[in-house]
PDB file of N, CA and C in Angstrom:
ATOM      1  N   UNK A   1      56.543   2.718 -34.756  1.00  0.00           N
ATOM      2  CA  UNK A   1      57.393   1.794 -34.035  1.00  0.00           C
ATOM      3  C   UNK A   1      57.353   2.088 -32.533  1.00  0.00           C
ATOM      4  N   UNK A   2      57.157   3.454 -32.224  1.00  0.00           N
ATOM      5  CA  UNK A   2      57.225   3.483 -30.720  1.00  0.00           C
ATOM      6  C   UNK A   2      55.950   3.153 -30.232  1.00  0.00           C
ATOM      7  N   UNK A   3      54.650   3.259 -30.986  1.00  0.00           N
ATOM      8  CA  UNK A   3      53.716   2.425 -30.172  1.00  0.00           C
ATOM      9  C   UNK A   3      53.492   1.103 -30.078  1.00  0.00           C
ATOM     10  N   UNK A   4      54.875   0.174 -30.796  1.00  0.00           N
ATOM     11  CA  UNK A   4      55.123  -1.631 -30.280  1.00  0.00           C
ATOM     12  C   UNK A   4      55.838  -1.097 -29.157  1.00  0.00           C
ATOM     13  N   UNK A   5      56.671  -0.459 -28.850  1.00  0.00           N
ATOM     14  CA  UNK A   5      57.277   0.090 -27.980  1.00  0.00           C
ATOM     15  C   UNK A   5      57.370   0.037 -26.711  1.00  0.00           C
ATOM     16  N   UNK A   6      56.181   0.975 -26.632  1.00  0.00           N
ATOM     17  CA  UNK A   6      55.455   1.340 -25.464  1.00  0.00           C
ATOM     18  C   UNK A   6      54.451   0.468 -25.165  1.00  0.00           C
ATOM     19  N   UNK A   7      53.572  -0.318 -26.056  1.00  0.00           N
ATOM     20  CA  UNK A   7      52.816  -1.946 -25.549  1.00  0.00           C
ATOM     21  C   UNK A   7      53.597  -2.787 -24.735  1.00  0.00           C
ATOM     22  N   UNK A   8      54.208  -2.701 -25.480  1.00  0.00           N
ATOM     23  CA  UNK A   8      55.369  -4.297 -24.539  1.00  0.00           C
ATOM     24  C   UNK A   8      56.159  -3.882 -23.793  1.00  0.00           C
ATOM     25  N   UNK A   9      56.489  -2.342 -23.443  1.00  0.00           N
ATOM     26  CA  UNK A   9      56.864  -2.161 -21.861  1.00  0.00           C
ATOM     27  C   UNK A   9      56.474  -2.952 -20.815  1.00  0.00           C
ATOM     28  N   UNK A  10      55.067  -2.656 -21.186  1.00  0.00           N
ATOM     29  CA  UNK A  10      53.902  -3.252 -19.885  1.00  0.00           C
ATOM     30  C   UNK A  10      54.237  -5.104 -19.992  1.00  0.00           C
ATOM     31  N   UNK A  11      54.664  -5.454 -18.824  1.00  0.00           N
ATOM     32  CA  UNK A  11      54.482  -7.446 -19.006  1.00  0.00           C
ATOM     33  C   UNK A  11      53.371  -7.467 -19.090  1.00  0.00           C
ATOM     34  N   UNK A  12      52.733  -6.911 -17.773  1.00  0.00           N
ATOM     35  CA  UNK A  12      51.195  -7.626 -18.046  1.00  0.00           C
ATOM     36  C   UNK A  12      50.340  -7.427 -19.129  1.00  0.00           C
ATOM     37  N   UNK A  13      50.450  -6.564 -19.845  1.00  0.00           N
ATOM     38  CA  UNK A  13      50.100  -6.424 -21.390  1.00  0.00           C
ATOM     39  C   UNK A  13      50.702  -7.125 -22.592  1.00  0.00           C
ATOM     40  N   UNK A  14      52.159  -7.293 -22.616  1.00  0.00           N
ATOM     41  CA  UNK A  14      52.439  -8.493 -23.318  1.00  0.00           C
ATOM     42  C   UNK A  14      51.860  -9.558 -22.856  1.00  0.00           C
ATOM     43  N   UNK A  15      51.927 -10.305 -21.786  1.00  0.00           N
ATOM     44  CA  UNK A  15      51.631 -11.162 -21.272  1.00  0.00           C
ATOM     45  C   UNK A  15      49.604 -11.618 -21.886  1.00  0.00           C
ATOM     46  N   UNK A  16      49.048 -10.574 -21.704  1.00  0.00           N
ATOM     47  CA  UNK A  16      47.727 -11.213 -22.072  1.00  0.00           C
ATOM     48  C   UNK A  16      47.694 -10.810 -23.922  1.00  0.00           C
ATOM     49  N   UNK A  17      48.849  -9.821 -24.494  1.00  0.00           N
ATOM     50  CA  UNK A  17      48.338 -10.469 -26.090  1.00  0.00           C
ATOM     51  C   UNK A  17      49.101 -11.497 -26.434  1.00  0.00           C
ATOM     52  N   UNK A  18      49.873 -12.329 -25.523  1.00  0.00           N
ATOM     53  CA  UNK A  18      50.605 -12.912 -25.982  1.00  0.00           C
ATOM     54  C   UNK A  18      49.280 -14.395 -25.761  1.00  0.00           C
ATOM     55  N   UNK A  19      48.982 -14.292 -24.496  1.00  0.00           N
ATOM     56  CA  UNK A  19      47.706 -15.289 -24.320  1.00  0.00           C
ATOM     57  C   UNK A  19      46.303 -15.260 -25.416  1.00  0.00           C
ATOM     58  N   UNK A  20      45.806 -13.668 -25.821  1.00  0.00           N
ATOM     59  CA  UNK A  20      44.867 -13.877 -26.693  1.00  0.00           C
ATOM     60  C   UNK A  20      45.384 -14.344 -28.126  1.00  0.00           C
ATOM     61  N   UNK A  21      46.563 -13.854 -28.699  1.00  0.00           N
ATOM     62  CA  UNK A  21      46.930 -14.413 -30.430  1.00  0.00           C
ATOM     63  C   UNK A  21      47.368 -16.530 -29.978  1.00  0.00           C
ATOM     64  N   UNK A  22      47.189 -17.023 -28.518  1.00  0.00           N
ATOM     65  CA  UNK A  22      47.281 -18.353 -28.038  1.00  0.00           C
ATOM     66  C   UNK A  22      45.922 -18.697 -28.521  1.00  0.00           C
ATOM     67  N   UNK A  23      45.042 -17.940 -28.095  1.00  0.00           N
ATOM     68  CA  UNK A  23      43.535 -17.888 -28.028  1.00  0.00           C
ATOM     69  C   UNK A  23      42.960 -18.290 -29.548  1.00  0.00           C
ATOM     70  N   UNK A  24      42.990 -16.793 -30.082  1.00  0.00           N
ATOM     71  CA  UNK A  24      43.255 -16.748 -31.257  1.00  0.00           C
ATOM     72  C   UNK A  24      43.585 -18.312 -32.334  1.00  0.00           C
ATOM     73  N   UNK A  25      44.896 -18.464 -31.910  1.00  0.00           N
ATOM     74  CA  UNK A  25      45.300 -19.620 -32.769  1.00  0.00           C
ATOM     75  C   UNK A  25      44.644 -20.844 -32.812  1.00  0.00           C
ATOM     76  N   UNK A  26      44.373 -21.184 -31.667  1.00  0.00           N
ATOM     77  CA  UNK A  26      43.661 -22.563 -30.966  1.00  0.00           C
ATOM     78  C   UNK A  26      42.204 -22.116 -31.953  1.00  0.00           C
ATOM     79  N   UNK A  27      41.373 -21.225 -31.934  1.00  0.00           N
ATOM     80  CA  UNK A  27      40.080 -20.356 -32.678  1.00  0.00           C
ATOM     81  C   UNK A  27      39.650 -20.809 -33.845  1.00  0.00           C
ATOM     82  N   UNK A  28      41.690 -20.778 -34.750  1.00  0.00           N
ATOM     83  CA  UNK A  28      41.360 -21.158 -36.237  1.00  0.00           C
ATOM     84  C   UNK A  28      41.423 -22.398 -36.198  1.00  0.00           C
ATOM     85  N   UNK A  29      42.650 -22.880 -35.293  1.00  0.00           N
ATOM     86  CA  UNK A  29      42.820 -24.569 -35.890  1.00  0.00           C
ATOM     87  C   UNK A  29      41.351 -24.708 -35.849  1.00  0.00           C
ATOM     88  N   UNK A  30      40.346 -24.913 -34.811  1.00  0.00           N
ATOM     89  CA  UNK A  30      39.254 -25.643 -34.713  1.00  0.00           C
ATOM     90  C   UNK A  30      38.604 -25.274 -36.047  1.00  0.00           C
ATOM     91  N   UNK A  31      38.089 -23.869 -36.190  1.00  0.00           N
ATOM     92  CA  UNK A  31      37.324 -23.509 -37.371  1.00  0.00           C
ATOM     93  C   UNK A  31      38.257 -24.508 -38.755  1.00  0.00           C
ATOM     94  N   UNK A  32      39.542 -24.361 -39.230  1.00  0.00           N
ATOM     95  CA  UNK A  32      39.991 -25.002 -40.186  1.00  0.00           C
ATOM     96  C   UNK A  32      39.784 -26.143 -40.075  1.00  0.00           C
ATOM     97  N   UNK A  33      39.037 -27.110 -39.117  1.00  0.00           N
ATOM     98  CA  UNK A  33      39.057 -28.214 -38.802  1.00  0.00           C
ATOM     99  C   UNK A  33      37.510 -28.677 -39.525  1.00  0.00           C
ATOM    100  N   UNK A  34      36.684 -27.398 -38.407  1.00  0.00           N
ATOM    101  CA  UNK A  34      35.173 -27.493 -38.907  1.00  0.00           C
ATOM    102  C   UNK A  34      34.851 -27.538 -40.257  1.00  0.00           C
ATOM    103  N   UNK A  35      35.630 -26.529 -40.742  1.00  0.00           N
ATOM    104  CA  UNK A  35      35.986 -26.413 -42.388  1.00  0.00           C
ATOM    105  C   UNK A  35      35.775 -27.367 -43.228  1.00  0.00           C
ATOM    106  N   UNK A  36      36.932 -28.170 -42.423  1.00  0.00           N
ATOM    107  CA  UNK A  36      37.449 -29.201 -43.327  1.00  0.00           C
ATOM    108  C   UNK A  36      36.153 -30.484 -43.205  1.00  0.00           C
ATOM    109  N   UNK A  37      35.969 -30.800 -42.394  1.00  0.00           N
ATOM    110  CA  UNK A  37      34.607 -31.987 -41.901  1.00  0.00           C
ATOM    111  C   UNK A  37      33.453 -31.849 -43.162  1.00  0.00           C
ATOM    112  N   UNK A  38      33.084 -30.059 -43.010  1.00  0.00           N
ATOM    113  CA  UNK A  38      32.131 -30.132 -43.833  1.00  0.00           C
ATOM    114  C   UNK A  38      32.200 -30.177 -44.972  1.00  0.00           C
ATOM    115  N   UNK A  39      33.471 -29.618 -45.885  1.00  0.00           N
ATOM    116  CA  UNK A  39      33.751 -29.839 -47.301  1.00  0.00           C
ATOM    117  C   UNK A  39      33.343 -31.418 -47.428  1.00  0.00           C
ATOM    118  N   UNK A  40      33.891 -32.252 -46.456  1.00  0.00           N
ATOM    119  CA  UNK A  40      33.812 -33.863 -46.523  1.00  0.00           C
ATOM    120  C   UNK A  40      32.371 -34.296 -46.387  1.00  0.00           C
ATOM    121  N   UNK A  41      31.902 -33.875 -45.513  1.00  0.00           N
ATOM    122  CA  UNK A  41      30.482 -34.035 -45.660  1.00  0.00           C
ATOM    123  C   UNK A  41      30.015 -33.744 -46.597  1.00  0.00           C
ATOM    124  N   UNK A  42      29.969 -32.399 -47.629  1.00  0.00           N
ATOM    125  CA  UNK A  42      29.279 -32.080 -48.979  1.00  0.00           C
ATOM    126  C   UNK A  42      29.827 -33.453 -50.041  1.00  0.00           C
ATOM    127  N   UNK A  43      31.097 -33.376 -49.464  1.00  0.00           N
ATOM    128  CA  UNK A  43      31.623 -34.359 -50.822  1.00  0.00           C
ATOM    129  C   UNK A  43      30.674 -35.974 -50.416  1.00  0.00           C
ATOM    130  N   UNK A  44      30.175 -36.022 -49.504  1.00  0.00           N
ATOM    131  CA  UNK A  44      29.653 -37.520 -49.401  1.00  0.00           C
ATOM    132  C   UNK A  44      28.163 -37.462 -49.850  1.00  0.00           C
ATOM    133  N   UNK A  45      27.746 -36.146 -49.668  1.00  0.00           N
ATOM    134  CA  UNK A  45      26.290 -36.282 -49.961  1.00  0.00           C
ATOM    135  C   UNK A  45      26.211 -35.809 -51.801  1.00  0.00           C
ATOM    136  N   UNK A  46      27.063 -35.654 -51.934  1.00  0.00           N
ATOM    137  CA  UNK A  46      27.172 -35.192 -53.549  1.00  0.00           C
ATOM    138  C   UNK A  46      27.088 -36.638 -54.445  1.00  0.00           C
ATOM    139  N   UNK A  47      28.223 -37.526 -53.255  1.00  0.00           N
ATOM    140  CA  UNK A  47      28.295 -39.013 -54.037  1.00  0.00           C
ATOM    141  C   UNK A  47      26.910 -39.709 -53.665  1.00  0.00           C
ATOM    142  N   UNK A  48      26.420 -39.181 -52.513  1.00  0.00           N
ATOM    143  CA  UNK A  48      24.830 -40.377 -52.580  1.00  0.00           C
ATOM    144  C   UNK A  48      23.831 -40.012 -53.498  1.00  0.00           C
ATOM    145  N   UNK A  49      23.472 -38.707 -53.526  1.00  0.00           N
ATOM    146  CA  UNK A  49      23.106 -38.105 -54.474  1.00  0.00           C
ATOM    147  C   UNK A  49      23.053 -38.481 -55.753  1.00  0.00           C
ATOM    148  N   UNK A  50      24.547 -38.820 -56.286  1.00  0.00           N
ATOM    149  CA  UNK A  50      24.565 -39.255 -57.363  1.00  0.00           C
ATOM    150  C   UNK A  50      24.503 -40.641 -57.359  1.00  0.00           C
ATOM    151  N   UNK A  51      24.153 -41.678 -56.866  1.00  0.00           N
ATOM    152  CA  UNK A  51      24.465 -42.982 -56.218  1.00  0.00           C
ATOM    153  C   UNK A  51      22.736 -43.073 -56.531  1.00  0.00           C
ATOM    154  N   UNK A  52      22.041 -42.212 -55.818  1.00  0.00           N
ATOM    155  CA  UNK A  52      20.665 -42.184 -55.796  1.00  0.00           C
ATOM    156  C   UNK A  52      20.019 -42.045 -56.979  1.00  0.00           C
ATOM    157  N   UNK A  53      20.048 -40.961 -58.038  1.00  0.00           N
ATOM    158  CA  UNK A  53      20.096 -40.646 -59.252  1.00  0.00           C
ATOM    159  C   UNK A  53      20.165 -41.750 -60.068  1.00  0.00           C
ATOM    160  N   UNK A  54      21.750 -42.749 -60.078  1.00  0.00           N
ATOM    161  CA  UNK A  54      21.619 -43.753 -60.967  1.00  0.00           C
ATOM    162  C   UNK A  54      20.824 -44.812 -60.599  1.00  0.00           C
ATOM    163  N   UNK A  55      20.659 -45.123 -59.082  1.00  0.00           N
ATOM    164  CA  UNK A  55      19.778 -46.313 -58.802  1.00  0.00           C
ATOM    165  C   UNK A  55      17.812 -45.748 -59.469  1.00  0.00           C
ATOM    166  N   UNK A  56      18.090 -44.644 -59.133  1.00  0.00           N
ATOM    167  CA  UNK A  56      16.424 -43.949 -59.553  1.00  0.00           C
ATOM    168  C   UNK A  56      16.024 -44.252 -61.166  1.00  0.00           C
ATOM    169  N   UNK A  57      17.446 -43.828 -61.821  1.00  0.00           N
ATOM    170  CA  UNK A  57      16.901 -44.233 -63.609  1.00  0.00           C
ATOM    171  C   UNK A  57      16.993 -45.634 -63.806  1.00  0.00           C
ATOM    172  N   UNK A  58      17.645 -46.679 -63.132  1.00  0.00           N
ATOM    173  CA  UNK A  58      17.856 -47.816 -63.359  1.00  0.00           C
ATOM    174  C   UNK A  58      16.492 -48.485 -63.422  1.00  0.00           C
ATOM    175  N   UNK A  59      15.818 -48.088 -62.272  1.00  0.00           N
ATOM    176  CA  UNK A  59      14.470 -48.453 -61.746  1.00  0.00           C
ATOM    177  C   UNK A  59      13.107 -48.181 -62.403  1.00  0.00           C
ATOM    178  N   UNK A  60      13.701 -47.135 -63.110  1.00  0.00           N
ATOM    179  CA  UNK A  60      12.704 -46.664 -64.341  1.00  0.00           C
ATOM    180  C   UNK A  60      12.787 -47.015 -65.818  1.00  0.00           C
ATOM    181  N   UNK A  61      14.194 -47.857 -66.030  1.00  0.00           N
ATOM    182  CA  UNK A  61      14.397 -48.274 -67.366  1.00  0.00           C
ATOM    183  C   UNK A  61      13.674 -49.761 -67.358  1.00  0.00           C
ATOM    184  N   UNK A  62      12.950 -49.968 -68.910  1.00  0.00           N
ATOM    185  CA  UNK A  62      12.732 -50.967 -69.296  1.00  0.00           C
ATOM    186  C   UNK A  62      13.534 -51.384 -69.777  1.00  0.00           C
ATOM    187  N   UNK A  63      13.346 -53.041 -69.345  1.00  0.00           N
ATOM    188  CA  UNK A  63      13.866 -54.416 -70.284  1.00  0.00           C
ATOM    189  C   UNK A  63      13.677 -54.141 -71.781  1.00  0.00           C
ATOM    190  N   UNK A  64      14.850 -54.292 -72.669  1.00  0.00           N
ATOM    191  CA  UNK A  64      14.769 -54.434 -73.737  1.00  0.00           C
ATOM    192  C   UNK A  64      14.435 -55.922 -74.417  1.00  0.00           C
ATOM    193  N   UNK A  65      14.918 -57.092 -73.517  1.00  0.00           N
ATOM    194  CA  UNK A  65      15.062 -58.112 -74.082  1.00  0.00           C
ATOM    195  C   UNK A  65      15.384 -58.922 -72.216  1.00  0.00           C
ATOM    196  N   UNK A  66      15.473 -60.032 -72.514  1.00  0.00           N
ATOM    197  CA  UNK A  66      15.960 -61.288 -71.210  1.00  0.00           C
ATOM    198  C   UNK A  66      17.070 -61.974 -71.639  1.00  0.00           C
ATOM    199  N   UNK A  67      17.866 -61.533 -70.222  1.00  0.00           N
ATOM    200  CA  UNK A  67      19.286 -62.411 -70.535  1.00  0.00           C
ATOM    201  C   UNK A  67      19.051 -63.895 -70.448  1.00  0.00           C
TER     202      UNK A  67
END
């Protein structure tokens, strides 16, 4: 406990961890952001993918008969 103590005596030492955990925070939002984009991106190429797949066997199935 006395070395929180003795940190935050100093302002100008509070003062800049108080600016880097600012730093810090701003750091994750973005990364949780980036995060998030690309989960969305996998999820879109998963659906063309599969989008692609069914148009691919469709294209390869024969006519059984004419409507």
């Amino acid at each position: 406990m006395k070395l929180f103590y003795n940190l935050f005596k100093s302002p100008r030492l509070a003062n800049e961890l108080k600016q880097r955990v600012i730093e810090l925070e701003k750091e994750n939002r973005r990364l949780q952001d980036e995060n998030e984009s690309l989960w969305d991106m996998l999820d879109e190429i998963k659906k063309s993918e599969q989008e692609a797949f069914i148009y691919y066997n469709s294209l390869n199935t024969e006519s059984v008969g004419e409507a």
